[in-house]
C-alpha atoms as a PDB file:
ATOM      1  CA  UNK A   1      94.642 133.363 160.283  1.00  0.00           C
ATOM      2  CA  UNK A   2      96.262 130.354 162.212  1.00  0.00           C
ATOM      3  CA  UNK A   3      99.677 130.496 160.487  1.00  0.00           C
ATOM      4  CA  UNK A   4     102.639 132.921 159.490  1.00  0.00           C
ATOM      5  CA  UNK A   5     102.666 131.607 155.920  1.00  0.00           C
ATOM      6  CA  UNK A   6     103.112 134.082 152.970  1.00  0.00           C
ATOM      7  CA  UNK A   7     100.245 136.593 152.313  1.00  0.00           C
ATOM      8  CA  UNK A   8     100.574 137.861 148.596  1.00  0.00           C
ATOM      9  CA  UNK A   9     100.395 141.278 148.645  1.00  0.00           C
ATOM     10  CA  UNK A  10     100.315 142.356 145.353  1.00  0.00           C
ATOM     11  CA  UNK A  11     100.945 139.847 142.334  1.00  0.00           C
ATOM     12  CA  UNK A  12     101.053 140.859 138.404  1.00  0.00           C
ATOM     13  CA  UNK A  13     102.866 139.644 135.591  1.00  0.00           C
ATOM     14  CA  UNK A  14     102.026 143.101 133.779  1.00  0.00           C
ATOM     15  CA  UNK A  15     102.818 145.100 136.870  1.00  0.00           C
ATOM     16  CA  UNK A  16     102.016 148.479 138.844  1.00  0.00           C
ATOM     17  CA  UNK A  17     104.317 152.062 139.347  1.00  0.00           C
ATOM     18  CA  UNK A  18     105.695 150.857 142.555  1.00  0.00           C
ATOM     19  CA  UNK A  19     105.803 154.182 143.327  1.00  0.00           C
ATOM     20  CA  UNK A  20     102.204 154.371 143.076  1.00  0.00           C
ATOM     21  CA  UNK A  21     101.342 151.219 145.042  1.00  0.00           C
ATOM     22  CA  UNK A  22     103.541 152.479 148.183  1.00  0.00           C
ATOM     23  CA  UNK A  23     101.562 155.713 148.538  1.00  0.00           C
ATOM     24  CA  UNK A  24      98.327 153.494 148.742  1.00  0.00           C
ATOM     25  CA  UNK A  25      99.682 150.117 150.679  1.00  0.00           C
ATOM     26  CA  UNK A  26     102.521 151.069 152.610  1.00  0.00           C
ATOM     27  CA  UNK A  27     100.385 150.782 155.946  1.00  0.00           C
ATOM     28  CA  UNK A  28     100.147 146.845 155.581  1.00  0.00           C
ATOM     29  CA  UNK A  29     104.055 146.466 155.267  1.00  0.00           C
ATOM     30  CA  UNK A  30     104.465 147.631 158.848  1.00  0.00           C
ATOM     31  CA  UNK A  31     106.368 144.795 161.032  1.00  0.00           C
ATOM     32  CA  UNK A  32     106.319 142.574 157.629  1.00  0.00           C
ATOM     33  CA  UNK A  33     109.153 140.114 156.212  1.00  0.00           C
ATOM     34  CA  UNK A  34     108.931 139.885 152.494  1.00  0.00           C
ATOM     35  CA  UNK A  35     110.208 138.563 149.450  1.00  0.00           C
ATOM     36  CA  UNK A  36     109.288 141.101 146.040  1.00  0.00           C
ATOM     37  CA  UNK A  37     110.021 141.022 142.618  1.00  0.00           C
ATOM     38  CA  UNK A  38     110.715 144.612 140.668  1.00  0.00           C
ATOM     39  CA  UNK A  39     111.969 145.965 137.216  1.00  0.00           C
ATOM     40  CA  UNK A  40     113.415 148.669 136.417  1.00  0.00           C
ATOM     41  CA  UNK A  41     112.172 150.653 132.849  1.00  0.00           C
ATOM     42  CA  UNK A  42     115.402 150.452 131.746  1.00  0.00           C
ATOM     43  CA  UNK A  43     115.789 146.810 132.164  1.00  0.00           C
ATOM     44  CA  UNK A  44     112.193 146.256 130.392  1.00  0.00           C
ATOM     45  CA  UNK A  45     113.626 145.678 126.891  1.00  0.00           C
ATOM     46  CA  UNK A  46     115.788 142.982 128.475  1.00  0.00           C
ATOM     47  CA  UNK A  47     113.538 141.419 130.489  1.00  0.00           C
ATOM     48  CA  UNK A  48     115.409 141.860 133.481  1.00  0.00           C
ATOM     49  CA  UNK A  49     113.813 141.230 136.743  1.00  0.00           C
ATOM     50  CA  UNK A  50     115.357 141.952 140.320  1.00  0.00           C
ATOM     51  CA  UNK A  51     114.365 140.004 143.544  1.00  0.00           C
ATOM     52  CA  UNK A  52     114.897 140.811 147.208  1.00  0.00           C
ATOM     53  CA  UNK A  53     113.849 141.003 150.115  1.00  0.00           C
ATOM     54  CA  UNK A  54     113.171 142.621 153.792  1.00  0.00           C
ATOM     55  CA  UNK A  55     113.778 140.476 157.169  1.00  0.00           C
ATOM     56  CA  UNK A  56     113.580 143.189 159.403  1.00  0.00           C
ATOM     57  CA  UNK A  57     110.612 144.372 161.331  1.00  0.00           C
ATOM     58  CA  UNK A  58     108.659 147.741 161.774  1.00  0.00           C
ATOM     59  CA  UNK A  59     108.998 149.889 158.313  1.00  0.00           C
ATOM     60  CA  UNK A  60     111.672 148.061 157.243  1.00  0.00           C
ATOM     61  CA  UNK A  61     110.010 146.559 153.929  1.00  0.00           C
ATOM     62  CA  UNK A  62     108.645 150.052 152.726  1.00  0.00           C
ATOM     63  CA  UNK A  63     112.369 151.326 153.493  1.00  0.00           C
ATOM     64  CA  UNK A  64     113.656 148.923 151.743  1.00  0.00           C
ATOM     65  CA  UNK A  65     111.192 149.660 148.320  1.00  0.00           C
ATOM     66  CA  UNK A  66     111.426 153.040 148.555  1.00  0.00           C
ATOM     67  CA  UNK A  67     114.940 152.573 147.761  1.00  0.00           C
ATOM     68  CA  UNK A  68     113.883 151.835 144.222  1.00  0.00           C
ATOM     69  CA  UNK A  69     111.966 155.123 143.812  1.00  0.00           C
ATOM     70  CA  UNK A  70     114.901 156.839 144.992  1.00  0.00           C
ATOM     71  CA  UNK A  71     117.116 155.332 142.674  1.00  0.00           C
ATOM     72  CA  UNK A  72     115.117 154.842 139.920  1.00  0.00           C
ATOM     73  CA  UNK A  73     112.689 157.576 139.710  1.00  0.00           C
ATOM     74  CA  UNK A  74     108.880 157.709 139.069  1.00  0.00           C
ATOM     75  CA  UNK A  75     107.834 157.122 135.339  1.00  0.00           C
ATOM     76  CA  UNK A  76     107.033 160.366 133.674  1.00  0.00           C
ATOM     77  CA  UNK A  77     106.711 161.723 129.865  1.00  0.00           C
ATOM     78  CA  UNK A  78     109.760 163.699 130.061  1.00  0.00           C
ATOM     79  CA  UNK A  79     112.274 160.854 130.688  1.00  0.00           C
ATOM     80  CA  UNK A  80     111.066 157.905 129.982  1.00  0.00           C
ATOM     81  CA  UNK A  81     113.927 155.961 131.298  1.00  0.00           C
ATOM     82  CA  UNK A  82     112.546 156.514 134.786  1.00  0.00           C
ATOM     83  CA  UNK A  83     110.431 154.253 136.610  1.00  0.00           C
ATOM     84  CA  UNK A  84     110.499 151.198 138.551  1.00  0.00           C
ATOM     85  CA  UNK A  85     107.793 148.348 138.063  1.00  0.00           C
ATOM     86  CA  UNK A  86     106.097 146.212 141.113  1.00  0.00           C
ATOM     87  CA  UNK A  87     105.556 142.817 140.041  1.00  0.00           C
ATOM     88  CA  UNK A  88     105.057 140.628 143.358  1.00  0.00           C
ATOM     89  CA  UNK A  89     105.301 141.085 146.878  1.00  0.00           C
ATOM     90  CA  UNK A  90     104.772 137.528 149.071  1.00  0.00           C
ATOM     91  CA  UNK A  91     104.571 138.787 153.155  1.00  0.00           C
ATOM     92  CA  UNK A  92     104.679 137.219 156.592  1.00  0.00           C
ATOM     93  CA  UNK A  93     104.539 139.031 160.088  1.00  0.00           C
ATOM     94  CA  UNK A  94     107.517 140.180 161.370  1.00  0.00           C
ATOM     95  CA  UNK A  95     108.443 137.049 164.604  1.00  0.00           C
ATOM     96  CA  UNK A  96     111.495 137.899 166.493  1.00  0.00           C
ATOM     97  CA  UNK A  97     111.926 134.570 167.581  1.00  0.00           C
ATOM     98  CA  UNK A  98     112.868 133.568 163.690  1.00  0.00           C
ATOM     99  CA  UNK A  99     116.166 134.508 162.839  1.00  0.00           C
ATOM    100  CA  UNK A 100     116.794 136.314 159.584  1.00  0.00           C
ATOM    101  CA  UNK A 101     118.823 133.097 158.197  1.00  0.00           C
ATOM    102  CA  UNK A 102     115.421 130.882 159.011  1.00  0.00           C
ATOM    103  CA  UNK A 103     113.370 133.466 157.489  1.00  0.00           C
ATOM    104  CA  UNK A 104     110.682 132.254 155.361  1.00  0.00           C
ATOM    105  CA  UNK A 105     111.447 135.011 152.866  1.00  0.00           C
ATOM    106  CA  UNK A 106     115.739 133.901 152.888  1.00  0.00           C
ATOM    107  CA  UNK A 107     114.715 130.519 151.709  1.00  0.00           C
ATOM    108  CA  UNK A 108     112.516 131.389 149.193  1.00  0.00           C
ATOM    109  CA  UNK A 109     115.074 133.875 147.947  1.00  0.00           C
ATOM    110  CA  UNK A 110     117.530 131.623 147.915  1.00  0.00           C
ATOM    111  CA  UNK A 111     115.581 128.741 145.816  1.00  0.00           C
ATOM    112  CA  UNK A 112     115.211 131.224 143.216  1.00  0.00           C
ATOM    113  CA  UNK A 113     118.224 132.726 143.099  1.00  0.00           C
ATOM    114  CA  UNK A 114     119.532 128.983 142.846  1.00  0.00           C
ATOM    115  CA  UNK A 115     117.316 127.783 140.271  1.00  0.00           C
ATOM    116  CA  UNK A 116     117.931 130.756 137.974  1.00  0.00           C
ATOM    117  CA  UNK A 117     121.930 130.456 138.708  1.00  0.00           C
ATOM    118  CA  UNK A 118     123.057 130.535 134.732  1.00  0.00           C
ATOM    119  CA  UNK A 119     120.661 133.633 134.051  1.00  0.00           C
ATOM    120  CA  UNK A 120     122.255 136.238 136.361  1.00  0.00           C
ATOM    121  CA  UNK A 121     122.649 139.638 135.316  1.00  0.00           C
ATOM    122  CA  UNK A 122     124.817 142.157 136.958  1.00  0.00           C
ATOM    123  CA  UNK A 123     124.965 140.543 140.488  1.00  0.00           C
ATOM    124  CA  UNK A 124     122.868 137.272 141.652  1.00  0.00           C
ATOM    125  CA  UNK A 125     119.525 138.999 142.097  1.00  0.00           C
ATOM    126  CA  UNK A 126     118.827 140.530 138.986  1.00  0.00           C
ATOM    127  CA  UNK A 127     117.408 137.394 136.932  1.00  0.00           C
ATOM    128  CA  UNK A 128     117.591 137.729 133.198  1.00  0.00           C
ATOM    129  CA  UNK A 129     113.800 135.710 131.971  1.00  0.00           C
ATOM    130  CA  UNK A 130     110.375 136.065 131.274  1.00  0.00           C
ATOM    131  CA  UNK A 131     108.275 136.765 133.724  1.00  0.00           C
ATOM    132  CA  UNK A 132     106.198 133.623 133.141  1.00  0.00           C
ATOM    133  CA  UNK A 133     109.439 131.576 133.795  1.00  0.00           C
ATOM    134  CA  UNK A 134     109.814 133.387 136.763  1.00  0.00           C
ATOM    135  CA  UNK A 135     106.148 133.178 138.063  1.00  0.00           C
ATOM    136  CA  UNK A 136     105.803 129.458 136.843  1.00  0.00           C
ATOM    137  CA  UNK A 137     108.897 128.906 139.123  1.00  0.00           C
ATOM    138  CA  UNK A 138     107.607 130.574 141.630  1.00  0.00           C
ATOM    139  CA  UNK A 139     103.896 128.497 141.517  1.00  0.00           C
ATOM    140  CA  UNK A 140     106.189 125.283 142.606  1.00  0.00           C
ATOM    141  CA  UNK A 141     107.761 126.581 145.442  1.00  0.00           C
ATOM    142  CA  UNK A 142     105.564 125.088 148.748  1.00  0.00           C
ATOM    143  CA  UNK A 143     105.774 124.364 152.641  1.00  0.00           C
ATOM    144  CA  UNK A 144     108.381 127.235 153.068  1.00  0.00           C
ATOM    145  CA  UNK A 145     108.115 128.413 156.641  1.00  0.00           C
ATOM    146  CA  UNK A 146     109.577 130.572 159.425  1.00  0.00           C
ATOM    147  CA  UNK A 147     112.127 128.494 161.667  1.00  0.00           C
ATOM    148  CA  UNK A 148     112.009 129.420 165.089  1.00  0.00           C
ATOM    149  CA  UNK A 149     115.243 129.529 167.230  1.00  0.00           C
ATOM    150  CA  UNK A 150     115.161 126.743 170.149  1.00  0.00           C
ATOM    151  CA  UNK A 151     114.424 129.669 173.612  1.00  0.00           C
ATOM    152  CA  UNK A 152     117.225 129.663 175.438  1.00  0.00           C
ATOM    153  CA  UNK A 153     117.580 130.641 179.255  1.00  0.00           C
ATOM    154  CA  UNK A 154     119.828 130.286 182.181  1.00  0.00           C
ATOM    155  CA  UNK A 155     118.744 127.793 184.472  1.00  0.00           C
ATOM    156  CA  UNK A 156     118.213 130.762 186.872  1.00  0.00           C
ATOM    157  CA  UNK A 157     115.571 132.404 185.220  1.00  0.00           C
ATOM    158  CA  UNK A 158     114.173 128.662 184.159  1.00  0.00           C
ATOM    159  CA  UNK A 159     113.653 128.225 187.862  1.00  0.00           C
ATOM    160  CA  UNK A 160     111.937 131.719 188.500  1.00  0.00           C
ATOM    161  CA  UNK A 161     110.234 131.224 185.127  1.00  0.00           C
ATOM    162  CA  UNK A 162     111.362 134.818 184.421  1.00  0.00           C
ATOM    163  CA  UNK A 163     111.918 136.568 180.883  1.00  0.00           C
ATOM    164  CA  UNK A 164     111.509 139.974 179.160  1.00  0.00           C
ATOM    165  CA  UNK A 165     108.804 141.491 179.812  1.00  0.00           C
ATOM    166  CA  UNK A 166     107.216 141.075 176.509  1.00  0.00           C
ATOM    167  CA  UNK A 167     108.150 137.313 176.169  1.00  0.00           C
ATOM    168  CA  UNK A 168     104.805 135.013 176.001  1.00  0.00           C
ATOM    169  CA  UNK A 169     103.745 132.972 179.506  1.00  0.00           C
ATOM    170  CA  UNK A 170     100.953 131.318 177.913  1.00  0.00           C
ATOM    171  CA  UNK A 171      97.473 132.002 175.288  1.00  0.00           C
ATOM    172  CA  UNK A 172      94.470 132.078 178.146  1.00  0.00           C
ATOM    173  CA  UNK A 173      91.467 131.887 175.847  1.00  0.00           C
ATOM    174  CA  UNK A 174      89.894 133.786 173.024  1.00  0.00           C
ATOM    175  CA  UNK A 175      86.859 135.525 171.565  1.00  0.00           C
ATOM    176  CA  UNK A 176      85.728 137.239 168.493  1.00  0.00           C
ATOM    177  CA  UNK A 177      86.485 140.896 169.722  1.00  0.00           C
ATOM    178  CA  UNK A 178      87.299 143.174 166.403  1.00  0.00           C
ATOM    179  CA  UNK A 179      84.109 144.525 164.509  1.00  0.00           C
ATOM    180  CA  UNK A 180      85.467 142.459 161.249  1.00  0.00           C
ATOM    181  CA  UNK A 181      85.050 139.142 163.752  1.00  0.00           C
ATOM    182  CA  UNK A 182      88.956 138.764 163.553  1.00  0.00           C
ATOM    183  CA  UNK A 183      89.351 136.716 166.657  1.00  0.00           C
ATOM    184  CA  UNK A 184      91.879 138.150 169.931  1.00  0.00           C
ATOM    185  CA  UNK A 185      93.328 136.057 172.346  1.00  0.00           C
ATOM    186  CA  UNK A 186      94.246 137.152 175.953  1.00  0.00           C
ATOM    187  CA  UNK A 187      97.868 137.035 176.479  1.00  0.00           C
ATOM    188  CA  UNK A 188      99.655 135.880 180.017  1.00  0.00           C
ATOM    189  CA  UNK A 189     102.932 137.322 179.691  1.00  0.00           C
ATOM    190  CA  UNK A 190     106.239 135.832 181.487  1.00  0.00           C
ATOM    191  CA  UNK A 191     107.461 137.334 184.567  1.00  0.00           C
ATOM    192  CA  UNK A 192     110.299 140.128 184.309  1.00  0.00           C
ATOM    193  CA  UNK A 193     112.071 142.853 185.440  1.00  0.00           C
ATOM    194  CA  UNK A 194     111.661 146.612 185.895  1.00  0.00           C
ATOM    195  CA  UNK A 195     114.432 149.070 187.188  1.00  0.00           C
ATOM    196  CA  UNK A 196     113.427 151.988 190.083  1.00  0.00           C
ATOM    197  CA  UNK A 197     115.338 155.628 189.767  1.00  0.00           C
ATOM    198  CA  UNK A 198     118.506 153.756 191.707  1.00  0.00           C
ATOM    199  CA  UNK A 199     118.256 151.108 189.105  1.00  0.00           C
ATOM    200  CA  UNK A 200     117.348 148.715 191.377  1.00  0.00           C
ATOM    201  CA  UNK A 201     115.747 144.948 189.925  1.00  0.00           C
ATOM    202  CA  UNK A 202     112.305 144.978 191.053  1.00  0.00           C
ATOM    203  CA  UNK A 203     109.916 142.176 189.950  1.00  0.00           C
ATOM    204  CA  UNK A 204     107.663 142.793 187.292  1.00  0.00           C
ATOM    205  CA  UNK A 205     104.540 141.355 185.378  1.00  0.00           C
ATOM    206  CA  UNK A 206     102.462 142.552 182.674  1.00  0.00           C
ATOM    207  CA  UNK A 207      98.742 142.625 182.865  1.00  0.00           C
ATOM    208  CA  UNK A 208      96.966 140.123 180.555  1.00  0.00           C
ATOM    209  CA  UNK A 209      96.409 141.403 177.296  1.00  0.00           C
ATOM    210  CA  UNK A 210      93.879 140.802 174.057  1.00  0.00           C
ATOM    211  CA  UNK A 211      95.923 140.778 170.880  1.00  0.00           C
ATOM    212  CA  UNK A 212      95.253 139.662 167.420  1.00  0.00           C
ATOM    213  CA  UNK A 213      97.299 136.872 165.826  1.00  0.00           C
ATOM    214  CA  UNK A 214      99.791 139.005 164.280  1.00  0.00           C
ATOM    215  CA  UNK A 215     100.020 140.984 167.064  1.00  0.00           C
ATOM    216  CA  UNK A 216     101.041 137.864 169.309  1.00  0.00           C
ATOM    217  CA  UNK A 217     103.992 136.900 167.024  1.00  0.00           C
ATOM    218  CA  UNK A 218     105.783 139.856 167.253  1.00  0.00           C
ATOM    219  CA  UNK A 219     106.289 139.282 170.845  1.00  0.00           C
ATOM    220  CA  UNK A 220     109.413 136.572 172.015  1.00  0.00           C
ATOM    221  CA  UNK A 221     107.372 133.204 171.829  1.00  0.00           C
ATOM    222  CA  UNK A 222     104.472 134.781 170.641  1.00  0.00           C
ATOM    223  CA  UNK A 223     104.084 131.946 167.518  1.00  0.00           C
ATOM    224  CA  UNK A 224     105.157 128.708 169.521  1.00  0.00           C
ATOM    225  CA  UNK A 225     102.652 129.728 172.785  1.00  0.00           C
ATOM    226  CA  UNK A 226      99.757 130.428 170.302  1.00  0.00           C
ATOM    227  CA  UNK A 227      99.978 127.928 167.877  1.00  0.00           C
ATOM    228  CA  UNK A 228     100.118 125.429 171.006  1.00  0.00           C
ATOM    229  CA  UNK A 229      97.116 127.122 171.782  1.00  0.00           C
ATOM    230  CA  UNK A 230      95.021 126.923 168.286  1.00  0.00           C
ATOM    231  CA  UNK A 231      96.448 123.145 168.266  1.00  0.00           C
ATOM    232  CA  UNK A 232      94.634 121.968 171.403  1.00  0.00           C
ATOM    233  CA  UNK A 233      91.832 124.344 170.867  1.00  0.00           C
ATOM    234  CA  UNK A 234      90.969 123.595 167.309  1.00  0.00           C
END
């Protein structure tokens, strides 16, 4: 992977018990942005669809869908009002230095939610169509991206070349180093700070690190050092 485009999760135009699919996939939305289309069972007569989605990092996105479950109950034979159906979930890592208004997923979710404008139903993200129109839609919607924020620091630390300690110095090399052959690259990180007991500044450095892709754009300049890196290396 040499991008932060949209992985698709989980696409159906018949759809899955959500309910169902987050016992069995809600590992891979760890430290995940994504956009998702749901409907409730007592919106399926209607044909009622509801889009959202989570900009936040760490568990955030299963939170966020386990929200549905809670509100909507699991389908069952006894009420059969209950339920909530999974239609689509479109994913890209979690990068802190994109903020949530740049967010791949926020301009997605905005084209849609303009371009179905005259079909709202109860509130601007509940979409009253087919789910053909809404998929079809969906199918013409390219080039969306993550916007990174321009890095920022005083001309202080620009002269020490100092940041947090987790901010991204520079992509050294890389090598196939996962049994699946996913490839790791060894991380330099920026120079930083640590505090003694008398909370004291004293310098500090990480040691170089191997980290996957993903991995490396969760960290501050993770994206813009690596793909810098893949660029000149390609």
């Amino acid at each position: 992977m040499t991008n932060n485009r949209f992985k698709i999760f989980y696409s159906s135009k018949k759809g899955t018990e959500l309910n169902s699919w987050l016992l069995e996939n809600k590992d891979k939305l760890k430290n995940q942005r994504i956009f998702y289309v749901v409907r409730a069972i007592l919106d399926q007569e209607k044909e009622v669809y509801k889009i959202g989605i989570s900009e936040k990092g760490d568990n955030s996105a299963t939170s966020r869908l386990y929200d549905y479950v809670h509100f909507y109950g699991v389908t069952n034979k006894e009420n059969k009002c209950q339920g909530v159906k999974l239609h689509l979930i479109l994913a890209n890592t979690y990068n802190p230095d994109v903020d949530e208004k740049h967010a791949a997923v926020r301009q997605l979710e905005t084209k849609v939610k303009a371009e179905f404008a005259d079909r709202r139903e109860r509130g601007n993200e509940r979409i009253h169509c087919t789910i053909d129109e809404l998929f079809d839609y969906l199918a013409t919607i390219t080039n969306i991206e993550d916007v990174e924020r321009k890095v920022r620091q005083t001309p202080r630390l620009l002269e020490k070349g100092q940041a947090s300690n987790d901010a991204v110095d520079s992509i050294i090399r890389h090598e196939q180093k996962t049994r699946k052959g996913e490839v790791k690259y060894e991380v330099k990180f920026m120079k930083g700070f640590k505090y003694d007991k008398n909370d004291k500044q004293i310098p500090f450095q990480r040691e170089n690190k191997f980290l996957t892709y993903d991995e490396i754009i969760q960290l501050r300049h993770g994206k813009q050092k690596l793909d810098e890196y893949i660029k000149k290396h390609k």
